[in-house]
Each structure stands twice: as structure tokens, then as C-alpha cells.
C-alpha atoms as a PDB file:
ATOM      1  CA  UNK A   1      26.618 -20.052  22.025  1.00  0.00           C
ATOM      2  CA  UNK A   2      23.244 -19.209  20.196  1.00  0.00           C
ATOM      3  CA  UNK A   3      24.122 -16.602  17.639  1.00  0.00           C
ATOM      4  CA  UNK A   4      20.961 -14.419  16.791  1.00  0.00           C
ATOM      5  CA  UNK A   5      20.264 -12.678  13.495  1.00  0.00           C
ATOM      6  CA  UNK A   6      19.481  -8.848  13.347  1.00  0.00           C
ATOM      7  CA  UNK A   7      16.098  -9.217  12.699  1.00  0.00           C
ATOM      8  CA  UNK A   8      15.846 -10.847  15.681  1.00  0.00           C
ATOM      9  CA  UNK A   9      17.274  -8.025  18.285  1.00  0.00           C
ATOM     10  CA  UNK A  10      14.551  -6.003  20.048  1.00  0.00           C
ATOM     11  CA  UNK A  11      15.121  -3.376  22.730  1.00  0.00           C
ATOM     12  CA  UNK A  12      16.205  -4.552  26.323  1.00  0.00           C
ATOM     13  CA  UNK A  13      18.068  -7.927  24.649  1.00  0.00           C
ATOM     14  CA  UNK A  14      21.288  -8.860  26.450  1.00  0.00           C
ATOM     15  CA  UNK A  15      23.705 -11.133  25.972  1.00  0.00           C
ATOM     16  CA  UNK A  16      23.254 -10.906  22.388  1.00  0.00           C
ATOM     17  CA  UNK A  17      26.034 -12.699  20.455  1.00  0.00           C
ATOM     18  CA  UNK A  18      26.349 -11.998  16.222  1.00  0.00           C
ATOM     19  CA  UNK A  19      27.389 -12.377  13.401  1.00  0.00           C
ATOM     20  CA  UNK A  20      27.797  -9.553  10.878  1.00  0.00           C
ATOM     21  CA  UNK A  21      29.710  -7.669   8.356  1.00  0.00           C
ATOM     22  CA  UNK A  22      30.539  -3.543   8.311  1.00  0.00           C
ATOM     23  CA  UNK A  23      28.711  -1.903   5.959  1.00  0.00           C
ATOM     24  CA  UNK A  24      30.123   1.471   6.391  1.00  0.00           C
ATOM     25  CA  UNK A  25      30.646   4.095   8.771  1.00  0.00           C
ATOM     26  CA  UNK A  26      27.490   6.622   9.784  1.00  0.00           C
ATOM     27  CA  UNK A  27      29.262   9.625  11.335  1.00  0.00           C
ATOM     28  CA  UNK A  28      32.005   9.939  14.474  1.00  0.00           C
ATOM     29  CA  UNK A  29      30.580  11.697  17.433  1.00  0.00           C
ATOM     30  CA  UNK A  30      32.492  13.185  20.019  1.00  0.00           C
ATOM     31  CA  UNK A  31      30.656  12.926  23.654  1.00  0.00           C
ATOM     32  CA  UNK A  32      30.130  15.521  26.173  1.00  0.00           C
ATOM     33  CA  UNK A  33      32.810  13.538  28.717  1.00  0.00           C
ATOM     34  CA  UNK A  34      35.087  14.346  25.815  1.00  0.00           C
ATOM     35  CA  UNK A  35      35.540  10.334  24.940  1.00  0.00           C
ATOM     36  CA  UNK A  36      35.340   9.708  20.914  1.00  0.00           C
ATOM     37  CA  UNK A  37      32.225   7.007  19.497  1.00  0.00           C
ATOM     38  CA  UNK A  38      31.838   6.011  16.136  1.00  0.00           C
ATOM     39  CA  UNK A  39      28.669   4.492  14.483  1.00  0.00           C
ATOM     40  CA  UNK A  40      28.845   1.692  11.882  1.00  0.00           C
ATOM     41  CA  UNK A  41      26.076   0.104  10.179  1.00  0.00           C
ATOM     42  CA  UNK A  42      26.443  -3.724  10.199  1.00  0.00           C
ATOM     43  CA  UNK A  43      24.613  -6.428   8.725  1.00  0.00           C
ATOM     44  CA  UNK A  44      23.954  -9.932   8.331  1.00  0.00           C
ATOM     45  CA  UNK A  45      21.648 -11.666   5.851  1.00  0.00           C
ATOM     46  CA  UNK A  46      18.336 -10.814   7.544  1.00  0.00           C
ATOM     47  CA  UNK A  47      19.148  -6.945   8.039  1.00  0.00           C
ATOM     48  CA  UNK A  48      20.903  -4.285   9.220  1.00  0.00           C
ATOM     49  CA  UNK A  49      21.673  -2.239  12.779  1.00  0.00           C
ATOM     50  CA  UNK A  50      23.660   0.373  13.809  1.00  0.00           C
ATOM     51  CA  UNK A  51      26.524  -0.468  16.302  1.00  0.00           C
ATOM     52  CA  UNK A  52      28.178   2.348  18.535  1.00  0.00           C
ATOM     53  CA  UNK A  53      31.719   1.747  19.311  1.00  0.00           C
ATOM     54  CA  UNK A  54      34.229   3.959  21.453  1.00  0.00           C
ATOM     55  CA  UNK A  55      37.393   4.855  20.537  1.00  0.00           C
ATOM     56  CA  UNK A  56      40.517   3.053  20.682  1.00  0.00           C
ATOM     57  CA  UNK A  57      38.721  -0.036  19.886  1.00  0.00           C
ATOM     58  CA  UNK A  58      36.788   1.820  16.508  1.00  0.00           C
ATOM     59  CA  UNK A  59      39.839   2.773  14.813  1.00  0.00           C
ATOM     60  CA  UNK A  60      40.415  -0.742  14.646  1.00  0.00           C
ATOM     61  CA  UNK A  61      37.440  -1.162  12.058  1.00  0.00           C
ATOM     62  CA  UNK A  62      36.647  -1.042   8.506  1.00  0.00           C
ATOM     63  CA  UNK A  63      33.945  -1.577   5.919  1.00  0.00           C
ATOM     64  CA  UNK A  64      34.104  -5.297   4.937  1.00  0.00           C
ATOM     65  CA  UNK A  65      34.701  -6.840   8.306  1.00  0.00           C
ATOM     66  CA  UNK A  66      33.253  -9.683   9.413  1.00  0.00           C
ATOM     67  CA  UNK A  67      32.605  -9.196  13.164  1.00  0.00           C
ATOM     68  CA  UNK A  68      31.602 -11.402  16.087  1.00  0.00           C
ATOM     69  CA  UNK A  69      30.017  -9.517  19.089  1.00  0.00           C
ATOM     70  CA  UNK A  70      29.888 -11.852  22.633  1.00  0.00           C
ATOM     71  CA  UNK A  71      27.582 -10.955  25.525  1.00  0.00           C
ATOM     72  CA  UNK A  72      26.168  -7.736  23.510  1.00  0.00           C
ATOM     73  CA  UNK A  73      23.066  -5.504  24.195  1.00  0.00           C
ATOM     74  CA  UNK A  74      20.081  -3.939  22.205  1.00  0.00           C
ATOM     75  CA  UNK A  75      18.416  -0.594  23.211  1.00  0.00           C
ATOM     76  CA  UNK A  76      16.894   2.262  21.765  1.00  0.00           C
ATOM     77  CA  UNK A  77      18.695   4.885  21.454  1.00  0.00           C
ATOM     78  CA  UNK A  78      17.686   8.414  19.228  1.00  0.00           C
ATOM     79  CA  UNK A  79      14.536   6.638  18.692  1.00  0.00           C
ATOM     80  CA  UNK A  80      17.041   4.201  16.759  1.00  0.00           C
ATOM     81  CA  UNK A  81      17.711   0.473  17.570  1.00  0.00           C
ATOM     82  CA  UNK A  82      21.182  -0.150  18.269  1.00  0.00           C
ATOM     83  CA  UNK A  83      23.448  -2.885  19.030  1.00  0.00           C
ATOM     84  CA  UNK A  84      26.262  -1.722  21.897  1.00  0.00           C
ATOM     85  CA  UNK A  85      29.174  -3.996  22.521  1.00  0.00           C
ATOM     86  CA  UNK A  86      28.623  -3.132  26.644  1.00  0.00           C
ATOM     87  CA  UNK A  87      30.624  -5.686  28.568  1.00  0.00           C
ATOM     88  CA  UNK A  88      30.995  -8.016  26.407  1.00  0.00           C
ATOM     89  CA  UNK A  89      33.629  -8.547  23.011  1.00  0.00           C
ATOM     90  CA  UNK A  90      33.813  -7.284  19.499  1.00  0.00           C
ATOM     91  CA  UNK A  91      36.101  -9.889  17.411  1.00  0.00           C
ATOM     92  CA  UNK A  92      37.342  -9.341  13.650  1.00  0.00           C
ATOM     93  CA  UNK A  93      36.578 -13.143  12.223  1.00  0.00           C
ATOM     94  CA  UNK A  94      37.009 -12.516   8.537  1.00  0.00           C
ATOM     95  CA  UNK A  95      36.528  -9.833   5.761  1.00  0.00           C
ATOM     96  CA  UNK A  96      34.270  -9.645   2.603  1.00  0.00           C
ATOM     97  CA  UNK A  97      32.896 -13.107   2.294  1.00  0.00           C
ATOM     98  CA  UNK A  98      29.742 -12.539   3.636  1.00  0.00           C
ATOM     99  CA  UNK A  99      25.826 -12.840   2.207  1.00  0.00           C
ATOM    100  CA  UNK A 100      24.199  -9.962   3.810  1.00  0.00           C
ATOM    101  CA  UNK A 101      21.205  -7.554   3.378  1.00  0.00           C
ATOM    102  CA  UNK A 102      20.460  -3.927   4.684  1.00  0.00           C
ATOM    103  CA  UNK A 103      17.275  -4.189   4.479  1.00  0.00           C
ATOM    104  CA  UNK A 104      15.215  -4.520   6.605  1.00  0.00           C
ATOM    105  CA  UNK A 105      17.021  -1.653   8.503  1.00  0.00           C
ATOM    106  CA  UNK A 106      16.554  -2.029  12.279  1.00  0.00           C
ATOM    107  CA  UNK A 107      17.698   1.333  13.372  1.00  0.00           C
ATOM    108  CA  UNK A 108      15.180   2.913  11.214  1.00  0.00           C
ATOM    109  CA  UNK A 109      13.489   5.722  13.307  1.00  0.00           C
ATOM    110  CA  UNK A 110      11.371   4.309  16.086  1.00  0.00           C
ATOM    111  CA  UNK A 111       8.093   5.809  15.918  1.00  0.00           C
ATOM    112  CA  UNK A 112       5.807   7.569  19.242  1.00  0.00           C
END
């Protein structure tokens, strides 16, 4: 398993697998098909990315978790990079012993 760093991720990426922590939670959204998604920001030591997650699996996560995503996938999304779980996994592998920086911030607005 290659694990890539944040910086790294560009739009159309698949089968991304990472390594990052939970910096905090940007807002809770709920859908027009009525189903429940909840932003984090995450980050590792070369940045930080917003990652989507629906409901049940988001009430599962806090700030200070250290989480593995398998078989991931980048994309644009409100001219923000994002990092979706998709078909793939979202693990919990640990909490608060991680080195990690939000800056640069990959989900900063995407400019025309």
C-alpha cells in the first residue's frame, strides 16, 4: 500500500490511501435526497483537505483522530478539493499523536 500525503492529491486521483488526523468539523449539511454529510478538515504533515463523510459513519468521528482512508478519491467539488471516502474504507488508527500542518490548505477555493 503506497500511502500519499495531502499535498500530493490532485483532482481525478483514485485509489488514494492516507494518513491523517481530524482537525475539526466545517459545518453538517443535509442533502436534497434527505441523507445527512458532514465535512471535516483533516491533515497530515504536508497540509490539509476537506473530507465529506455521510452519516452513520460521521457520528463516529472526532477532532484528534488519526484516520486511515483505503481506496479513496480526490475531486473538486464547490471549487474546493476534497477527499471522499467513495468505495473504499475510513479506519480510526489512533488519536492525538500526530505531527501535522494545515497549511498548505488544499481545499482552498479553486480559482476560474
Amino acid at each position: 500500500m503506497v500511502l500519499y500525503n495531502i499535498a500530493q492529491l490532485a483532482s481525478g486521483m483514485k485509489n488514494v490511501d492516507a494518513n491523517f488526523i481530524v482537525l475539526e468539523k466545517v459545518d453538517d449539511r443535509v442533502l436534497r435526497d434527505g441523507s445527512s454529510l458532514v465535512r471535516y478538515r483533516v491533515a497530515d504533515h504536508t497540509g490539509s483537505v476537506i473530507l465529506p463523510v455521510f452519516h452513520p459513519l460521521a457520528g463516529a468521528i472526532k477532532g484528534g483522530d488519526i484516520l486511515r482512508i483505503v481506496n479513496g478519491y480526490a475531486t473538486i467539488h464547490e471549487q474546493q478539493l476534497q477527499l471522499y471516502v467513495g468505495p473504499g474504507s475510513l479506519n480510526k488508527v489512533g488519536e492525538f499523536t500526530m505531527l501535522y500542518s494545515d497549511a498548505p490548505d488544499m481545499s482552498a477555493r479553486v480559482k476560474d
